[in-house]
Protein backbone atom coordinates (compact mmCIF):
# COMPACT_ATOMS: atom_id res chain seq x y z
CA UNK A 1 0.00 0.00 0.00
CA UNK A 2 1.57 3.67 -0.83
CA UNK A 3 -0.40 6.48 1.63
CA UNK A 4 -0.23 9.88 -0.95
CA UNK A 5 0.49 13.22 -0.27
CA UNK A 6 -1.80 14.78 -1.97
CA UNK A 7 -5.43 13.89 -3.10
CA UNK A 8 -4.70 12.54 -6.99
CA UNK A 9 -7.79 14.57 -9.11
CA UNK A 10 -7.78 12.40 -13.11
CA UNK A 11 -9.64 15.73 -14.35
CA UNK A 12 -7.49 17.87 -12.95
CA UNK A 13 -4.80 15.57 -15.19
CA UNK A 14 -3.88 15.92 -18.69
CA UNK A 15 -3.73 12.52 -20.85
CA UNK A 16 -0.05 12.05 -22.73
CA UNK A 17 -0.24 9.94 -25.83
CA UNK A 18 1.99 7.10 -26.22
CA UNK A 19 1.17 6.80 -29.48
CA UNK A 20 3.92 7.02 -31.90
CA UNK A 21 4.62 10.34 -33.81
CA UNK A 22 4.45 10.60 -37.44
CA UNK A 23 7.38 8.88 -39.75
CA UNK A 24 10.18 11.98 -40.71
CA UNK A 25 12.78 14.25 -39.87
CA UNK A 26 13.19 15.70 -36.49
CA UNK A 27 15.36 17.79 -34.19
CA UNK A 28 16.00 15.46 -31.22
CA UNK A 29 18.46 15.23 -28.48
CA UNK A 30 19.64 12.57 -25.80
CA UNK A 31 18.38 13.32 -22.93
CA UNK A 32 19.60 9.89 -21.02
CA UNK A 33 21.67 6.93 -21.62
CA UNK A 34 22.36 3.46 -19.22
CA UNK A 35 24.49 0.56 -20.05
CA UNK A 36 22.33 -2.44 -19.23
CA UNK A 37 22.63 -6.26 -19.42
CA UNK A 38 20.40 -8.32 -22.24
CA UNK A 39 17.80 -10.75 -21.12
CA UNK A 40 20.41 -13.71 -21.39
CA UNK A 41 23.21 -12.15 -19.43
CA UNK A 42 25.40 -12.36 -22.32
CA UNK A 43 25.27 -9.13 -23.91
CA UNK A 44 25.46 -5.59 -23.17
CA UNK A 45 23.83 -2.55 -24.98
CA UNK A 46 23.25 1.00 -24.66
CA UNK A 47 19.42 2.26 -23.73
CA UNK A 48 19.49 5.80 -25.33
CA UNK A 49 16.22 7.80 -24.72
CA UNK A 50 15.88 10.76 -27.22
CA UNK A 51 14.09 13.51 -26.73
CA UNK A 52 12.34 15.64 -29.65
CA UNK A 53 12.65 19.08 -29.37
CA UNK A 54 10.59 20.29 -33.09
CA UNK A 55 7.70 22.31 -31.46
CA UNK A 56 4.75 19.98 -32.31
CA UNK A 57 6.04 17.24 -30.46
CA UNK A 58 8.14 18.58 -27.96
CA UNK A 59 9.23 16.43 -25.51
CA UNK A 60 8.31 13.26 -26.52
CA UNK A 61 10.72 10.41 -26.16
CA UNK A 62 12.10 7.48 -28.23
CA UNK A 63 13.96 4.66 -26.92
CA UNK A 64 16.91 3.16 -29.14
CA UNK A 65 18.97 0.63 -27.60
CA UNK A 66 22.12 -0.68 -29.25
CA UNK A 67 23.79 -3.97 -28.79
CA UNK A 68 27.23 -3.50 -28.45
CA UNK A 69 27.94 -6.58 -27.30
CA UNK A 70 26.28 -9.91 -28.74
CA UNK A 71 26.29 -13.38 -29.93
CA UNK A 72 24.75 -11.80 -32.73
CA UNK A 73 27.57 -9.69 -34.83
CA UNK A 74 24.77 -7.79 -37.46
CA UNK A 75 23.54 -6.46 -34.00
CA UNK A 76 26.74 -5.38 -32.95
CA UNK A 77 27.63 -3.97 -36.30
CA UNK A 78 24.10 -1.96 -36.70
CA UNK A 79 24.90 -0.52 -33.09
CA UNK A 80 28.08 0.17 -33.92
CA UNK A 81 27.75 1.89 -37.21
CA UNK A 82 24.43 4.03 -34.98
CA UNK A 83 26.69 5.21 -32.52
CA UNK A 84 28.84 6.03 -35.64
CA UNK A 85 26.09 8.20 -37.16
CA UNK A 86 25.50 9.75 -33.64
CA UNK A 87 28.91 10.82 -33.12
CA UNK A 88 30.14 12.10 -36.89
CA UNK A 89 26.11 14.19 -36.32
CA UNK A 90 27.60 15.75 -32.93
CA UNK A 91 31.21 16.54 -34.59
CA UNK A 92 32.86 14.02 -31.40
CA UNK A 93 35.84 11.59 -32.69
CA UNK A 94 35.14 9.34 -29.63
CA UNK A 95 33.55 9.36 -26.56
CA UNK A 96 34.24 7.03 -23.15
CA UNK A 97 31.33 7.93 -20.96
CA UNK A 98 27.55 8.23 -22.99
CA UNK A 99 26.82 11.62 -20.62
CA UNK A 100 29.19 13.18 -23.48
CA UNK A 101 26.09 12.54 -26.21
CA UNK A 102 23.38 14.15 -23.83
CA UNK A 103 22.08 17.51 -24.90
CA UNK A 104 23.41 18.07 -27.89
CA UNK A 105 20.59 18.72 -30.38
CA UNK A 106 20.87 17.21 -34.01
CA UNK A 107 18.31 16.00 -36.87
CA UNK A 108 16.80 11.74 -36.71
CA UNK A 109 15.29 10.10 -39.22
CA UNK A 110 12.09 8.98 -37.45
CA UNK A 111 10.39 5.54 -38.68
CA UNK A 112 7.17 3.41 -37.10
CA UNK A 113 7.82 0.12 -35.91
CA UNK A 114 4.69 -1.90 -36.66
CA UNK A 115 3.31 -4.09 -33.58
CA UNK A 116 4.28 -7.20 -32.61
CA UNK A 117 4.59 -9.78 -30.05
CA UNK A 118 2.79 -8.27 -27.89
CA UNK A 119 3.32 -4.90 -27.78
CA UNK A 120 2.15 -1.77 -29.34
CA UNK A 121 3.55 -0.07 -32.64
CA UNK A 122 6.55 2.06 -31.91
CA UNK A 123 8.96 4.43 -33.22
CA UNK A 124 12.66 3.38 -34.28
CA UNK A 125 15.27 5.93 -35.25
CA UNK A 126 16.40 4.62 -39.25
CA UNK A 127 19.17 7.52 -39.39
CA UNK A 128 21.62 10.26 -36.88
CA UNK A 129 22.08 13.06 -39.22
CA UNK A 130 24.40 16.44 -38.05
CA UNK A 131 21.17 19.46 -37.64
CA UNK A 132 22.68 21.05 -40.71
CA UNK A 133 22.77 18.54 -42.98
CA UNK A 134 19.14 17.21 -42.31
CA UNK A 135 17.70 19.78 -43.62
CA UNK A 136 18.74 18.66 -47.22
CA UNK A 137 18.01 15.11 -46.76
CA UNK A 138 15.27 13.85 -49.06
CA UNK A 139 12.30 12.44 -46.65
CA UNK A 140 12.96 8.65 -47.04
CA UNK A 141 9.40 8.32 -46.41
């Protein structure tokens, strides 16, 4: 049992969709990164949460987590060549700790996961793209 502080009012509560936003380009930044183990215990990847700052979705979040260590080498490679995009977008030549790709705002290539196994449809980030060079990207959509 958890005894509140305060009296919780729903209508005094706004509703936040969870639905995913549209497929495209979008200013975004990472807001949070944690190194965490996979469900087998035999791989590590990153859990990046991005945060889109374009004014019609502001704030909203997308998880991308990369396997950068895994009995699977195409999932090590796509992470690889993500983190890649990431860095080459926010002009670093390397990076040891992930706080060094936090708040640095530059242009993803948004796409919609369809549902399966369970859970809902979801957005993936396709592409890392510098904020300048976005902005002559054709829509691969």
């Amino acid at each position: 049992m958890a005894l509140l502080k305060d009296t919780f009012i729903t209508e005094e509560t706004e509703s936040i969709s969870f639905d995913p936003i549209p497929a495209g380009n979008y200013e975004a930044q990472i807001v949070n990164s944690d190194l965490k183990v996979t469900k087998d215990g035999t791989g590590e990847y990153i859990a990046l949460t991005w945060e889109v700052l374009d004014p019609e979705y502001a704030g909203r979040r997308i998880f991308d987590n990369l396997n950068i260590i895994n009995k699977n080498e195409k999932a090590v490679a796509i992470a690889k060549s993500k983190l890649k995009q990431i860095c080459e977008a926010m002009e670093l030549a390397e990076f040891v700790d992930t706080q060094e790709l936090h708040g640095q705002p530059v242009r993803i290539v948004v796409g919609i996961k369809p549902a399966s196994g369970g859970y809902d449809a979801q957005n993936n980030i396709k592409k890392v793209l510098s904020f300048d060079s976005a902005v002559n990207e054709p829509d691969p959509f």
